[in-house]
PDB file of N, CA and C in Angstrom:
ATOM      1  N   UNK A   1      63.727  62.692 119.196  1.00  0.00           N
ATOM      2  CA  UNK A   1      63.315  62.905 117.823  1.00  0.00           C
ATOM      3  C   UNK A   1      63.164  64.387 117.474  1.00  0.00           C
ATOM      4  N   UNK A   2      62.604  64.974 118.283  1.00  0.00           N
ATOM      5  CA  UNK A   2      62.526  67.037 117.856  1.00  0.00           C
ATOM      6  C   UNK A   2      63.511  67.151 117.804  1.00  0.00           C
ATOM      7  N   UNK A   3      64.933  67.023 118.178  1.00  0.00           N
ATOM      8  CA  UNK A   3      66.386  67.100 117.868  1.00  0.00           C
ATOM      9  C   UNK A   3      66.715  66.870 116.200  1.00  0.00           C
ATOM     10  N   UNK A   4      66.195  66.104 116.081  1.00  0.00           N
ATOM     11  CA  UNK A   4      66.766  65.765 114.196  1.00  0.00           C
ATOM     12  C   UNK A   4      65.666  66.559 113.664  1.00  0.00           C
ATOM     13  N   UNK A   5      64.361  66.665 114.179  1.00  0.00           N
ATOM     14  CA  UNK A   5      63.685  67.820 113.232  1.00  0.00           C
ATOM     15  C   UNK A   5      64.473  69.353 113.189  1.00  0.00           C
ATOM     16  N   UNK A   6      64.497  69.224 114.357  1.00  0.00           N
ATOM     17  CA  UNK A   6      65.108  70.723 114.523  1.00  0.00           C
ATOM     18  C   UNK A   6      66.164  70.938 113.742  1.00  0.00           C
ATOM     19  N   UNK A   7      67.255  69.240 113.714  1.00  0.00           N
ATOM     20  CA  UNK A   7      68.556  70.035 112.500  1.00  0.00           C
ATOM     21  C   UNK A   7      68.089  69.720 111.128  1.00  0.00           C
ATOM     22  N   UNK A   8      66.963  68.927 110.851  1.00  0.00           N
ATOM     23  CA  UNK A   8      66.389  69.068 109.310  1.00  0.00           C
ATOM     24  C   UNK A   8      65.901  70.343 109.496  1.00  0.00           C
ATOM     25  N   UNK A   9      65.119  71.308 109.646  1.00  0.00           N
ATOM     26  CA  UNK A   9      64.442  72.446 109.425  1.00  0.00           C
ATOM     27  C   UNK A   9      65.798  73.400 109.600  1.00  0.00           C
ATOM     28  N   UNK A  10      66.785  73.213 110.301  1.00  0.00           N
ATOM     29  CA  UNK A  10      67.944  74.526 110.086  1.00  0.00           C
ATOM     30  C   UNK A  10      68.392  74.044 109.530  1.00  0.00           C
ATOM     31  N   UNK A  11      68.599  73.113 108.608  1.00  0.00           N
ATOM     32  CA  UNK A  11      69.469  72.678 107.843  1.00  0.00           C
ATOM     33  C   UNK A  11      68.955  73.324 106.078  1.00  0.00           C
ATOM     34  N   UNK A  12      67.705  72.877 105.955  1.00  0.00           N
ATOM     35  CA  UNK A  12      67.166  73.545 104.889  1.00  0.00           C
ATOM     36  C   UNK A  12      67.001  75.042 105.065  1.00  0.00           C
ATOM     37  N   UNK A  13      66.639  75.656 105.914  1.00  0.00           N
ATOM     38  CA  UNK A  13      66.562  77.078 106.149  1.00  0.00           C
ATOM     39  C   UNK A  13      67.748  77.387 105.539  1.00  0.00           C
ATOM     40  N   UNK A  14      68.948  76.906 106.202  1.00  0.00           N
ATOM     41  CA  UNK A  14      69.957  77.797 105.869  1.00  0.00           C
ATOM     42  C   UNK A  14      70.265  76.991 104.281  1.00  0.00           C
ATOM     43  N   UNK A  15      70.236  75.774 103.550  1.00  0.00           N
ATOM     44  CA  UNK A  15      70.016  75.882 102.416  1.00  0.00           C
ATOM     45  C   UNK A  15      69.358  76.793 101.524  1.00  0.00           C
ATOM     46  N   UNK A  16      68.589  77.136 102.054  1.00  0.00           N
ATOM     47  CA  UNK A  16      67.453  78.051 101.445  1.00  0.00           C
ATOM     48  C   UNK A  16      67.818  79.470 101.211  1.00  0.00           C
ATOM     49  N   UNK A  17      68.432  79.943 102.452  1.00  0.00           N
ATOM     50  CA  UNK A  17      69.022  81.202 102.959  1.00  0.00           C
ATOM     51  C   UNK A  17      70.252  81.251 101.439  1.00  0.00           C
ATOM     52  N   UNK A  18      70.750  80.900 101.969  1.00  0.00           N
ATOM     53  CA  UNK A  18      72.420  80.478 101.002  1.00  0.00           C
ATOM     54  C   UNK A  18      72.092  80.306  99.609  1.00  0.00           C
ATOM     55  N   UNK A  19      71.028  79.482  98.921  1.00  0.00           N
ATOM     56  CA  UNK A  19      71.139  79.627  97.767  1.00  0.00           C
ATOM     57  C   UNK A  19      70.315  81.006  97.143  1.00  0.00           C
ATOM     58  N   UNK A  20      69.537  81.234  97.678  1.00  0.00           N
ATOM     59  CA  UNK A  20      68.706  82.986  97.810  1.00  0.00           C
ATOM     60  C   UNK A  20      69.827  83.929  97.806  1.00  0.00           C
ATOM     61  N   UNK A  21      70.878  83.988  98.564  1.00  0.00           N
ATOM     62  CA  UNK A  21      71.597  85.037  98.481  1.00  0.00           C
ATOM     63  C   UNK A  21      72.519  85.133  97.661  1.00  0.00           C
ATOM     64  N   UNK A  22      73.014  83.697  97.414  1.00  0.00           N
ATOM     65  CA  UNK A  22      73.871  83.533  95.884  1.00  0.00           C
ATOM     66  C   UNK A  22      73.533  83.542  94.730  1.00  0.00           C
ATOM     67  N   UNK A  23      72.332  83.263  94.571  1.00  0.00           N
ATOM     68  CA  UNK A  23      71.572  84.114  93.777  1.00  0.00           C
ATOM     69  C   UNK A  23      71.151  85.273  93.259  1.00  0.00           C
ATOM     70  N   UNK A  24      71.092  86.088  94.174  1.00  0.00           N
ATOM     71  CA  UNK A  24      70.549  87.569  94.139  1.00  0.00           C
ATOM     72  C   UNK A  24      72.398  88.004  93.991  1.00  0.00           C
ATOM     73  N   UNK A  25      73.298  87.258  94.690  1.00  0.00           N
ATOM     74  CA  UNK A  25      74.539  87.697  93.812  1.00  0.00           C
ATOM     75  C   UNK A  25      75.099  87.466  92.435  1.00  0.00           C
ATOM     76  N   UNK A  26      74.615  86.806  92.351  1.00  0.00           N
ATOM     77  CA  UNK A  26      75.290  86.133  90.819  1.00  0.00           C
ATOM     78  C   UNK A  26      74.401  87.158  89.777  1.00  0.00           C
ATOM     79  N   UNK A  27      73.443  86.991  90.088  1.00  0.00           N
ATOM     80  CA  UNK A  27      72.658  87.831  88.997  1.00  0.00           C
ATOM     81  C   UNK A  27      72.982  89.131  88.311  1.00  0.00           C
ATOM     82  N   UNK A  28      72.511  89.122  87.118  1.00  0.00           N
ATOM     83  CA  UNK A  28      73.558  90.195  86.495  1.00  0.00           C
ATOM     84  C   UNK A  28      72.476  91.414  86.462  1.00  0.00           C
ATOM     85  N   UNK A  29      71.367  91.374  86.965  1.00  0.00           N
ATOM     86  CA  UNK A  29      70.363  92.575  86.911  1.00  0.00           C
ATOM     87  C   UNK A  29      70.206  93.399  88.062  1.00  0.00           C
ATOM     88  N   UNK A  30      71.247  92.664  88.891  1.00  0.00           N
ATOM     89  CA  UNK A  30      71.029  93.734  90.423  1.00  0.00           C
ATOM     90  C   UNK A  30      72.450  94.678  90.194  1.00  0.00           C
ATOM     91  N   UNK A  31      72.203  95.684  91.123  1.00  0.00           N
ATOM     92  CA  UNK A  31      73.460  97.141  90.651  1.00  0.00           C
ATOM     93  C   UNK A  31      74.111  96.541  92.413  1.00  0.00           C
ATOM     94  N   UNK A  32      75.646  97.163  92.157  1.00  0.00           N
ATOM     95  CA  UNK A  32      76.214  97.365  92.779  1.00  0.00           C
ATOM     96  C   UNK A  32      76.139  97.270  94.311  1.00  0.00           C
ATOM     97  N   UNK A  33      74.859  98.576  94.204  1.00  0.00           N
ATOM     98  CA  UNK A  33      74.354  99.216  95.510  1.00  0.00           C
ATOM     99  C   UNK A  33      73.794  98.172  96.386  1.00  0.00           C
ATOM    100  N   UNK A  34      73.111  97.723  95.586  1.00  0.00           N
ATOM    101  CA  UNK A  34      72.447  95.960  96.443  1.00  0.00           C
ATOM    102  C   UNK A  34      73.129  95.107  96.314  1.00  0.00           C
ATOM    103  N   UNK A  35      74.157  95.165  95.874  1.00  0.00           N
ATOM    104  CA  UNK A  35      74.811  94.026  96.183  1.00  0.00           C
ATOM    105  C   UNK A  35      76.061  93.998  97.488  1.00  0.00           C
ATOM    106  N   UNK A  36      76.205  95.306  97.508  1.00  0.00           N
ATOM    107  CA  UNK A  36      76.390  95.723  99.149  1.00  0.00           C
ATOM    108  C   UNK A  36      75.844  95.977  99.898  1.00  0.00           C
ATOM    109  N   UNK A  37      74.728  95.974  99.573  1.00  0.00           N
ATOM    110  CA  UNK A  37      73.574  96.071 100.596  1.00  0.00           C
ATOM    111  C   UNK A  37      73.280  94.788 101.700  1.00  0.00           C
ATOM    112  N   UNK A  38      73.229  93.779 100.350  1.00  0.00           N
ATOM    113  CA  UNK A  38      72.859  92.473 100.355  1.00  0.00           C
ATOM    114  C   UNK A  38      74.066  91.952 101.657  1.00  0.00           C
ATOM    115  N   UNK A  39      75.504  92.543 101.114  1.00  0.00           N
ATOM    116  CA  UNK A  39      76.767  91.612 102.026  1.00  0.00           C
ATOM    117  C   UNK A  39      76.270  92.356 103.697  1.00  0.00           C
ATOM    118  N   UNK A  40      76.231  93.429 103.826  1.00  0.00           N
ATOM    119  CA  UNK A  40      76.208  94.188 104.947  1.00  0.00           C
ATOM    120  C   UNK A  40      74.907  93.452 105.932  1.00  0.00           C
ATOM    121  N   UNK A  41      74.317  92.846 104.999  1.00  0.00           N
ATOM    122  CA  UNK A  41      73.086  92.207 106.045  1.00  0.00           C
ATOM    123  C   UNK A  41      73.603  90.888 106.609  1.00  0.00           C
ATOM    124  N   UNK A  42      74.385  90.491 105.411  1.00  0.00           N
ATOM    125  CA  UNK A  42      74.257  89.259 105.848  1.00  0.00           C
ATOM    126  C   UNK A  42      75.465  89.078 106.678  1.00  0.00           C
ATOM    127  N   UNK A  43      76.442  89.914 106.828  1.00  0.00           N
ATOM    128  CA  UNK A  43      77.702  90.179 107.562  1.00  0.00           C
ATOM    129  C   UNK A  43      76.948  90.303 108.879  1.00  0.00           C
ATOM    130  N   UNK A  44      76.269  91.127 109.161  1.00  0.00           N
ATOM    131  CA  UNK A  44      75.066  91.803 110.256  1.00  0.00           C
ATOM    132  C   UNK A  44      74.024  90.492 110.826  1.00  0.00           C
ATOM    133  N   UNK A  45      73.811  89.772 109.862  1.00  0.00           N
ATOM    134  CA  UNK A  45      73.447  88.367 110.246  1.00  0.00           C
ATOM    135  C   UNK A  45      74.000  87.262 110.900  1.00  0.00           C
ATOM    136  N   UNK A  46      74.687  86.739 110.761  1.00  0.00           N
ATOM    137  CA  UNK A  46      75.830  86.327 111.468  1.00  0.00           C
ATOM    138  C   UNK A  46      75.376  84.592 110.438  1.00  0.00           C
ATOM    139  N   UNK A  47      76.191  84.411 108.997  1.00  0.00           N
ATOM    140  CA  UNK A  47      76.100  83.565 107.783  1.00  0.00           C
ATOM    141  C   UNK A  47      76.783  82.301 109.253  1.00  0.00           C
ATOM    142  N   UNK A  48      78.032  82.883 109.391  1.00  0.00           N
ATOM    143  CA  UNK A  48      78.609  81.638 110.015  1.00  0.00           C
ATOM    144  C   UNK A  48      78.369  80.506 111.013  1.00  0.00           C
ATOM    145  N   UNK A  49      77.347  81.178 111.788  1.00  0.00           N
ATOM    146  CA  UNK A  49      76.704  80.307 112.577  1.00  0.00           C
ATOM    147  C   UNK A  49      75.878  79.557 111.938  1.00  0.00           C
ATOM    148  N   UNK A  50      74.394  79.778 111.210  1.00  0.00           N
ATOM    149  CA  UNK A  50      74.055  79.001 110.484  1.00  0.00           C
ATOM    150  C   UNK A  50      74.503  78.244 109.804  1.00  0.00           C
ATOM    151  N   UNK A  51      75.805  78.354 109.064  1.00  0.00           N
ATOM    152  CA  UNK A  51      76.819  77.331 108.122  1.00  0.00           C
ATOM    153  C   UNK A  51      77.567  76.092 109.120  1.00  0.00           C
ATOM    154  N   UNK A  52      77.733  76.932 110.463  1.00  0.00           N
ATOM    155  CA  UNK A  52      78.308  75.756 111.508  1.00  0.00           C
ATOM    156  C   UNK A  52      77.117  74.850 111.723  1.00  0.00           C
ATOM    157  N   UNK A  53      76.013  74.979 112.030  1.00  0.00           N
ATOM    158  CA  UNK A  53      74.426  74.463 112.709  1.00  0.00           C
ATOM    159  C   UNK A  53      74.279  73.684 111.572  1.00  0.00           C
ATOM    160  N   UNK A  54      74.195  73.986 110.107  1.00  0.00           N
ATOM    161  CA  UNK A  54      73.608  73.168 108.898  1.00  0.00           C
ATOM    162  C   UNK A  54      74.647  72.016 108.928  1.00  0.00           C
ATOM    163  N   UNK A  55      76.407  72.284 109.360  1.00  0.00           N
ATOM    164  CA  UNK A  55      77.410  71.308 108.825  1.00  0.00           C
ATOM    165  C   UNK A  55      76.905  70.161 109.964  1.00  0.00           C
ATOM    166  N   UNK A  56      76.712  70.725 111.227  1.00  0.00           N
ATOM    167  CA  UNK A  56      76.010  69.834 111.875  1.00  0.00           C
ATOM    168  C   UNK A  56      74.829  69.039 112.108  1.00  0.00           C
ATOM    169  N   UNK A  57      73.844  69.776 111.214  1.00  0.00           N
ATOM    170  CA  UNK A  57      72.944  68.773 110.891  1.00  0.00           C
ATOM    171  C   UNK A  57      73.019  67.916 110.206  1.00  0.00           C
ATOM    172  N   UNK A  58      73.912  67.963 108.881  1.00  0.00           N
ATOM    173  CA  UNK A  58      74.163  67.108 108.057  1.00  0.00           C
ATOM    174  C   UNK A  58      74.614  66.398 108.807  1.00  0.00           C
ATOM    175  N   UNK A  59      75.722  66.440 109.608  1.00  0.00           N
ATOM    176  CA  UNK A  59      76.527  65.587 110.344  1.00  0.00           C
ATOM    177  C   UNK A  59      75.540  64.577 110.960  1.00  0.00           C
ATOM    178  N   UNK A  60      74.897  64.820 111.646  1.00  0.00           N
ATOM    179  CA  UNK A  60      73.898  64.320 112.114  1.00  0.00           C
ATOM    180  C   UNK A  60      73.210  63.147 111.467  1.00  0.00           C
ATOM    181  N   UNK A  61      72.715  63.460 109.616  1.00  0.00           N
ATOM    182  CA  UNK A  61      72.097  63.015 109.177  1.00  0.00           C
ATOM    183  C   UNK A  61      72.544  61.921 108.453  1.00  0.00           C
ATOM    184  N   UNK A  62      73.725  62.098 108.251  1.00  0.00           N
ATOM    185  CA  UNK A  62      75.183  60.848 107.943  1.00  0.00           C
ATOM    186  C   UNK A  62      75.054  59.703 108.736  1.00  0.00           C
ATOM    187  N   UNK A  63      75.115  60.166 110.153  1.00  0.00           N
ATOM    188  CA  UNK A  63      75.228  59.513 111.260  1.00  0.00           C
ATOM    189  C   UNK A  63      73.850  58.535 111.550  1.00  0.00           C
ATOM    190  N   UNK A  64      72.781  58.837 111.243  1.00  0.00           N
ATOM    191  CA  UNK A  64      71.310  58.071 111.304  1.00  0.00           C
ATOM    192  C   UNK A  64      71.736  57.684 109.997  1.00  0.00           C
ATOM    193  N   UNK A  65      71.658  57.998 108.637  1.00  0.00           N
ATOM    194  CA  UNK A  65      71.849  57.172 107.619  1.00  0.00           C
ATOM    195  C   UNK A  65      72.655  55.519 107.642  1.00  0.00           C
ATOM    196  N   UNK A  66      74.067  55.938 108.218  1.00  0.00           N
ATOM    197  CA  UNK A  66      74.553  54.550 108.312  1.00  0.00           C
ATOM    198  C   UNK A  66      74.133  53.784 109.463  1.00  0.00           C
ATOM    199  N   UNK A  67      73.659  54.513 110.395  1.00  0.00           N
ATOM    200  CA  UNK A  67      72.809  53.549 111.564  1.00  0.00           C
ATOM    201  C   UNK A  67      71.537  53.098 111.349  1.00  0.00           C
ATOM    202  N   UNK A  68      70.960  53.426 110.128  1.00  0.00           N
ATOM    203  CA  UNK A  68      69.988  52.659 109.162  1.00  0.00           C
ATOM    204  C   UNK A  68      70.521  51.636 108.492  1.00  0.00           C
ATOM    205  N   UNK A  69      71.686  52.146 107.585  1.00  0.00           N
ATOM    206  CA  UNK A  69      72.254  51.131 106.431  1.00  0.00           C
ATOM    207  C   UNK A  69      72.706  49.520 107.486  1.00  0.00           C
ATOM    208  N   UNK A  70      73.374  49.696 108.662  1.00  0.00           N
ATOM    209  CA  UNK A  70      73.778  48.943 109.445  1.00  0.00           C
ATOM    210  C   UNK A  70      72.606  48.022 110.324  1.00  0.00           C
ATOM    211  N   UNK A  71      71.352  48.654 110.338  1.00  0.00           N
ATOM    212  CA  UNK A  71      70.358  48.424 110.733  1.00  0.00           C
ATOM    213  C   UNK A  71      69.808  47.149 109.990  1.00  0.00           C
ATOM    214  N   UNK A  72      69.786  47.668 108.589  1.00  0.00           N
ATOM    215  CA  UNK A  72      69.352  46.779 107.931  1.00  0.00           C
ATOM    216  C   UNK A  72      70.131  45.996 107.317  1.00  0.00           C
ATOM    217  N   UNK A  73      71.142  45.850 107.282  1.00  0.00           N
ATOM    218  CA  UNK A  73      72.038  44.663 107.015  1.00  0.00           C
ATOM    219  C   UNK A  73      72.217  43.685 107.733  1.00  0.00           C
ATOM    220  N   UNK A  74      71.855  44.404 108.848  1.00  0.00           N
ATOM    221  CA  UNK A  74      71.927  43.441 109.858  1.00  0.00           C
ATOM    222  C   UNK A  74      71.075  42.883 110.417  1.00  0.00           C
ATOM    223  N   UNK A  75      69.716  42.952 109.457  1.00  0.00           N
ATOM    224  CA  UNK A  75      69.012  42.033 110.144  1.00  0.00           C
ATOM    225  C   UNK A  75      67.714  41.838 109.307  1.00  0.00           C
TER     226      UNK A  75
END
């Protein structure tokens, strides 16, 4: 069970992460300067691993969903 917590909590983190930073990009009140600021961190961060870890939690969470749905159909 700490296994599926663990990919719910990185799963939202990096939800969290991701919509925060697309945010602070999209926005039309930040200059330039931070907005390269912003890429250089997150380049320096390493986005892709977290995006692999979250696809897998979801994955995960697919996977208990229909082994619920099947659960209860079946019985």
């Amino acid at each position: 069970m700490p296994e599926k917590e663990d990919n719910l909590l990185v799963g939202l983190l990096a939800g969290g992460l991701i919509g925060g930073i697309m945010g602070l990009m999209l926005s039309s009140s930040i200059s330039d300067e931070t907005r390269e600021l912003i890429k250089s961190k997150v380049h320096n961060f390493n986005l892709g691993e977290i995006v692999d870890r979250f696809g897998e939690a979801f994955a995960a969470g697919l996977d208990e969903a229909e082994r619920i749905e099947e659960e209860f159909e079946g019985g």
